[in-house]
Protein backbone atom coordinates (compact mmCIF):
# COMPACT_ATOMS: atom_id res chain seq x y z
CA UNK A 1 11.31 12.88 8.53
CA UNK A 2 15.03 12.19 7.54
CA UNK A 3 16.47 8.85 7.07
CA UNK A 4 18.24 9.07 10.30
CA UNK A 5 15.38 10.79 12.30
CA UNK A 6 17.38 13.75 13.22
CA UNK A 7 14.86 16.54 11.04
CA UNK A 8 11.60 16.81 10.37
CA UNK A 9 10.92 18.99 7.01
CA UNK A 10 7.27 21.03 6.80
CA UNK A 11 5.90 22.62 4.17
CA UNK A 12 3.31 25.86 4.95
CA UNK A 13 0.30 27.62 3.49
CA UNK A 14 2.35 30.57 3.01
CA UNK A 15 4.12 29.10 0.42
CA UNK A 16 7.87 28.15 2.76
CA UNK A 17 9.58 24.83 3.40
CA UNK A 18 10.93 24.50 7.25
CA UNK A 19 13.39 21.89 8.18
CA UNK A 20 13.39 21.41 12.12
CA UNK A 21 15.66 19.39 14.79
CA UNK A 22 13.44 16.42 15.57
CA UNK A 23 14.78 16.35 19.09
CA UNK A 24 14.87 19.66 20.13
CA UNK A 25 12.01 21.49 17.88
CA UNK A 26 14.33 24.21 16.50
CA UNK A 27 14.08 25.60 13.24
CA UNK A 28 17.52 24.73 11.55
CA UNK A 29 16.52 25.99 7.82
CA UNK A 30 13.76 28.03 5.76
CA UNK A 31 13.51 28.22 2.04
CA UNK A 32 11.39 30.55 0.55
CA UNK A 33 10.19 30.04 -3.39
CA UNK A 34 6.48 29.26 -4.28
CA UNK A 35 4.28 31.67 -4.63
CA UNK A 36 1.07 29.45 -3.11
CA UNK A 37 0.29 26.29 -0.94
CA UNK A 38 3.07 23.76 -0.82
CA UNK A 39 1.38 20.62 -0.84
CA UNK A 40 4.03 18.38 0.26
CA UNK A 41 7.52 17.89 1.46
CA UNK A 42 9.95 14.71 0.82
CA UNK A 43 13.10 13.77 2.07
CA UNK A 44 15.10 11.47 0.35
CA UNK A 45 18.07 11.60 2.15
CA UNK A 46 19.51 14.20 4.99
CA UNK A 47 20.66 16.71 2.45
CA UNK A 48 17.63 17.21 0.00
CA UNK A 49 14.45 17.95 -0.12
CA UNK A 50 11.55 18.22 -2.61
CA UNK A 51 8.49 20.06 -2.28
CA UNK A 52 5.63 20.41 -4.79
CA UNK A 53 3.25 23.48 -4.89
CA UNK A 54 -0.20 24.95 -6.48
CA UNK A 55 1.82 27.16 -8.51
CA UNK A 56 2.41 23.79 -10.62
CA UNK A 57 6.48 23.68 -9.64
CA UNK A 58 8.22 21.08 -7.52
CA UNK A 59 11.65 22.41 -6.08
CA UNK A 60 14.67 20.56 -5.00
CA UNK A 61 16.53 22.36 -2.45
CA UNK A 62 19.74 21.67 -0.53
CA UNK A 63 18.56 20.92 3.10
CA UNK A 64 21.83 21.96 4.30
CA UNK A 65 22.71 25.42 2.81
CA UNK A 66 18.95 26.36 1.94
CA UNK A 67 20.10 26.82 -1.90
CA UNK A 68 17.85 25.32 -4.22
CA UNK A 69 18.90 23.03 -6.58
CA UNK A 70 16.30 22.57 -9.32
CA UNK A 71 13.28 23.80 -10.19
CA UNK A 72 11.22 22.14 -12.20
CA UNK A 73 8.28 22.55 -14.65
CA UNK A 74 6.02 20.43 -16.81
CA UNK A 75 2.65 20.13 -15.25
CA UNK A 76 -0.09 22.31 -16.40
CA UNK A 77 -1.96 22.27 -12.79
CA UNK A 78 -1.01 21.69 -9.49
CA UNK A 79 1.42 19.37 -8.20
CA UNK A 80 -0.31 17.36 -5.42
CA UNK A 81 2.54 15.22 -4.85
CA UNK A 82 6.41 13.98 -5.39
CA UNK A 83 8.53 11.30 -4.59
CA UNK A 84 12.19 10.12 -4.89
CA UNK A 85 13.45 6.82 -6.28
CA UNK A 86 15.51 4.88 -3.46
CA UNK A 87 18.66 5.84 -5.56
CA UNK A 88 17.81 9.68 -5.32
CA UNK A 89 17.78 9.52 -9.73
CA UNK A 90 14.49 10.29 -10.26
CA UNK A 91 11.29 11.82 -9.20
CA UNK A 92 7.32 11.17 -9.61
CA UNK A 93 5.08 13.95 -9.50
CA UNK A 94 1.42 13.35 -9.78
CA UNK A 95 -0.85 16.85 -10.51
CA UNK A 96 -4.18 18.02 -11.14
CA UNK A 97 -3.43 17.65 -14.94
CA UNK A 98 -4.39 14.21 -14.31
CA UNK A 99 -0.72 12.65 -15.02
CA UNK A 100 1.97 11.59 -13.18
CA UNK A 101 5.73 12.36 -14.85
CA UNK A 102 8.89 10.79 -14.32
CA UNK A 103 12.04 13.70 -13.92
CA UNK A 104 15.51 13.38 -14.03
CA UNK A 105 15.99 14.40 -10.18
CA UNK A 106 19.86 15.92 -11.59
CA UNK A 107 18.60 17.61 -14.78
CA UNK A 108 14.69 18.36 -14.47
CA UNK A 109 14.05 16.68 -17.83
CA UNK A 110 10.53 15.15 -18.03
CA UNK A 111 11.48 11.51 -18.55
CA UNK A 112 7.89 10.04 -19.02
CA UNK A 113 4.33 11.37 -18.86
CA UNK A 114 2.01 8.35 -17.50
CA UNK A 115 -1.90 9.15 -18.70
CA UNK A 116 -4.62 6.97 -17.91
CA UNK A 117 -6.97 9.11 -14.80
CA UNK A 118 -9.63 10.81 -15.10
CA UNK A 119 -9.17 13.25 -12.05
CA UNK A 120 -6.08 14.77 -10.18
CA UNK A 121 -3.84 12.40 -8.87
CA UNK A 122 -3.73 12.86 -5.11
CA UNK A 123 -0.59 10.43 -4.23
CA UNK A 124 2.40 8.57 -6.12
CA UNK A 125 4.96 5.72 -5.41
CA UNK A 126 7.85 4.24 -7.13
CA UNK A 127 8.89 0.83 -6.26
CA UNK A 128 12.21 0.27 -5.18
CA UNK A 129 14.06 -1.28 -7.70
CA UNK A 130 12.64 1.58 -9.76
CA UNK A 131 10.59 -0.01 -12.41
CA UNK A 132 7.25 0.60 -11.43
CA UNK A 133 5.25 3.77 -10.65
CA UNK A 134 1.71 4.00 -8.90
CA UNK A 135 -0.34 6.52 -9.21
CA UNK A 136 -3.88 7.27 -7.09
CA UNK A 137 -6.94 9.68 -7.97
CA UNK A 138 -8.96 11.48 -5.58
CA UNK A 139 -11.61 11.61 -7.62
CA UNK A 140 -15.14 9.54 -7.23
CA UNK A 141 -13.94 6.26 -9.53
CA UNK A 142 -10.95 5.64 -6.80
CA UNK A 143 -8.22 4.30 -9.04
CA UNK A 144 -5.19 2.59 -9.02
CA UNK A 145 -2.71 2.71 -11.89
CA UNK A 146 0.46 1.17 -12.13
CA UNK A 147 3.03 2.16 -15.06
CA UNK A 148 6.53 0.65 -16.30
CA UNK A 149 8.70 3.57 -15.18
CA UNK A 150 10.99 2.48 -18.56
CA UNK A 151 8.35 2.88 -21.25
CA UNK A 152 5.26 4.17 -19.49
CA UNK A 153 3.10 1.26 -20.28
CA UNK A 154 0.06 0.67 -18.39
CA UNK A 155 0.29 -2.26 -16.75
CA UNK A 156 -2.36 -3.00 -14.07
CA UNK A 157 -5.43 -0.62 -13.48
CA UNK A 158 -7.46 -1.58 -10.37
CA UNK A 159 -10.71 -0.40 -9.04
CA UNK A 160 -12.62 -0.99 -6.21
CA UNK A 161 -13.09 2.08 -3.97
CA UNK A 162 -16.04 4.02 -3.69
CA UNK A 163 -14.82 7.36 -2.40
CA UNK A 164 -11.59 8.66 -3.42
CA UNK A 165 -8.12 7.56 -2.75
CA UNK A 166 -5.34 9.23 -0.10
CA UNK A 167 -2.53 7.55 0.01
CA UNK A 168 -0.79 4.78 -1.78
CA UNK A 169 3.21 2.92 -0.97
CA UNK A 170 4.62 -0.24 -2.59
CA UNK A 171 5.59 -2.76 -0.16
CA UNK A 172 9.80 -3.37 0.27
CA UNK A 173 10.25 -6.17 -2.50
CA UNK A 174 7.40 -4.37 -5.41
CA UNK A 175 5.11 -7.07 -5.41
CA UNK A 176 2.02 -5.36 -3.39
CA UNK A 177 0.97 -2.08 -3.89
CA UNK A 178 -0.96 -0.40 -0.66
CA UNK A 179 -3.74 2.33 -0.84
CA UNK A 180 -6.25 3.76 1.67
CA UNK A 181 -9.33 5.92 0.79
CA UNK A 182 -12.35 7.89 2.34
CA UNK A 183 -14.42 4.88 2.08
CA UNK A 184 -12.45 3.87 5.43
CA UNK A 185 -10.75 0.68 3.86
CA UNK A 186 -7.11 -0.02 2.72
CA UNK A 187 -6.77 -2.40 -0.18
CA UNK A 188 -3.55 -4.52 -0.28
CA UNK A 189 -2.97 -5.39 -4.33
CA UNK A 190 -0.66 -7.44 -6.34
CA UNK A 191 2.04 -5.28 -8.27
């Protein structure tokens, strides 16, 4: 959904990105450009978007004109998921390479590669002053990483689930990191 609430953006199985009029349902835009799944669609502000696919891509596209803007590569699997600093500078993609990278959102260049899971990394975050990243696997162990977007350092891994992890979001001010699992619990830790 778009800052303002006015579009909703979709990503489908058949590999297009759809950006509809949240009040009225009507399709206002579709981009065409993976070749499988997109896995999810981001909106960082109410002219672009960012969508990650199985074909191991994420695209920036223009939500206004439909042109796309970037594409970028880097991951060796999948891209599961993708996020936009507050300031629109940079992305976080997590994949089934078991990383999650850093881009320049302008460029594409790879800023950092973060390491440290041992399965695909199902959701990222990137606090709002921009130096920290979080990063979640799927996988059985259930962990939580969180890297020094400047240097990549780990700086806090946390365990404690015992199915995998879905979703994860700082909080506002960076201090608390949020994630929520299979397990049916939602673990509130310090950042």
């Amino acid at each position: 959904i778009s800052l303002n609430g006015s579009k909703i953006v979709s990503g489908s199985a058949d590999g297009s990105v759809h950006i509809w009029d949240a009040v009225t349902g009507e399709e206002l835009k579709q981009m065409n450009g993976h070749c499988c799944i997109t896995k999810r669609a981001t909106h960082s502000n109410s002219h672009t978007n960012m969508v990650c696919s199985d074909d191991r891509t994420t695209r920036i596209w223009d939500a206004v004109t439909g042109e796309q803007l970037k594409l970028i590569h880097g991951h060796t699997l999948f891209v599961l998921s993708v996020v936009f600093s507050l300031d629109g500078a940079k992305l976080v993609s997590g994949s089934g390479d078991h990383t999650v990278c850093m881009w320049d959102a302008v460029t594409g260049e790879q800023l950092k590669q973060m390491n440290g899971h041992t399965d695909y990394v199902r959701s990222v975050a990137i606090s709002s002053d921009g130096f920290k990243v979080v990063g979640i696997i799927r996988g059985p162990d259930g962990t939580v990483c969180i890297w020094h977007a400047s240097t990549g350092e780990l700086l806090k891994q946390m365990d404690g689930y015992t199915e995998g992890i879905n979703s994860v979001a700082f909080s506002l001010d960076g201090c608390k990191v949020v994630s929520g699992s299979d397990d049916q619990t939602v673990h509130i830790w310090d950042a």
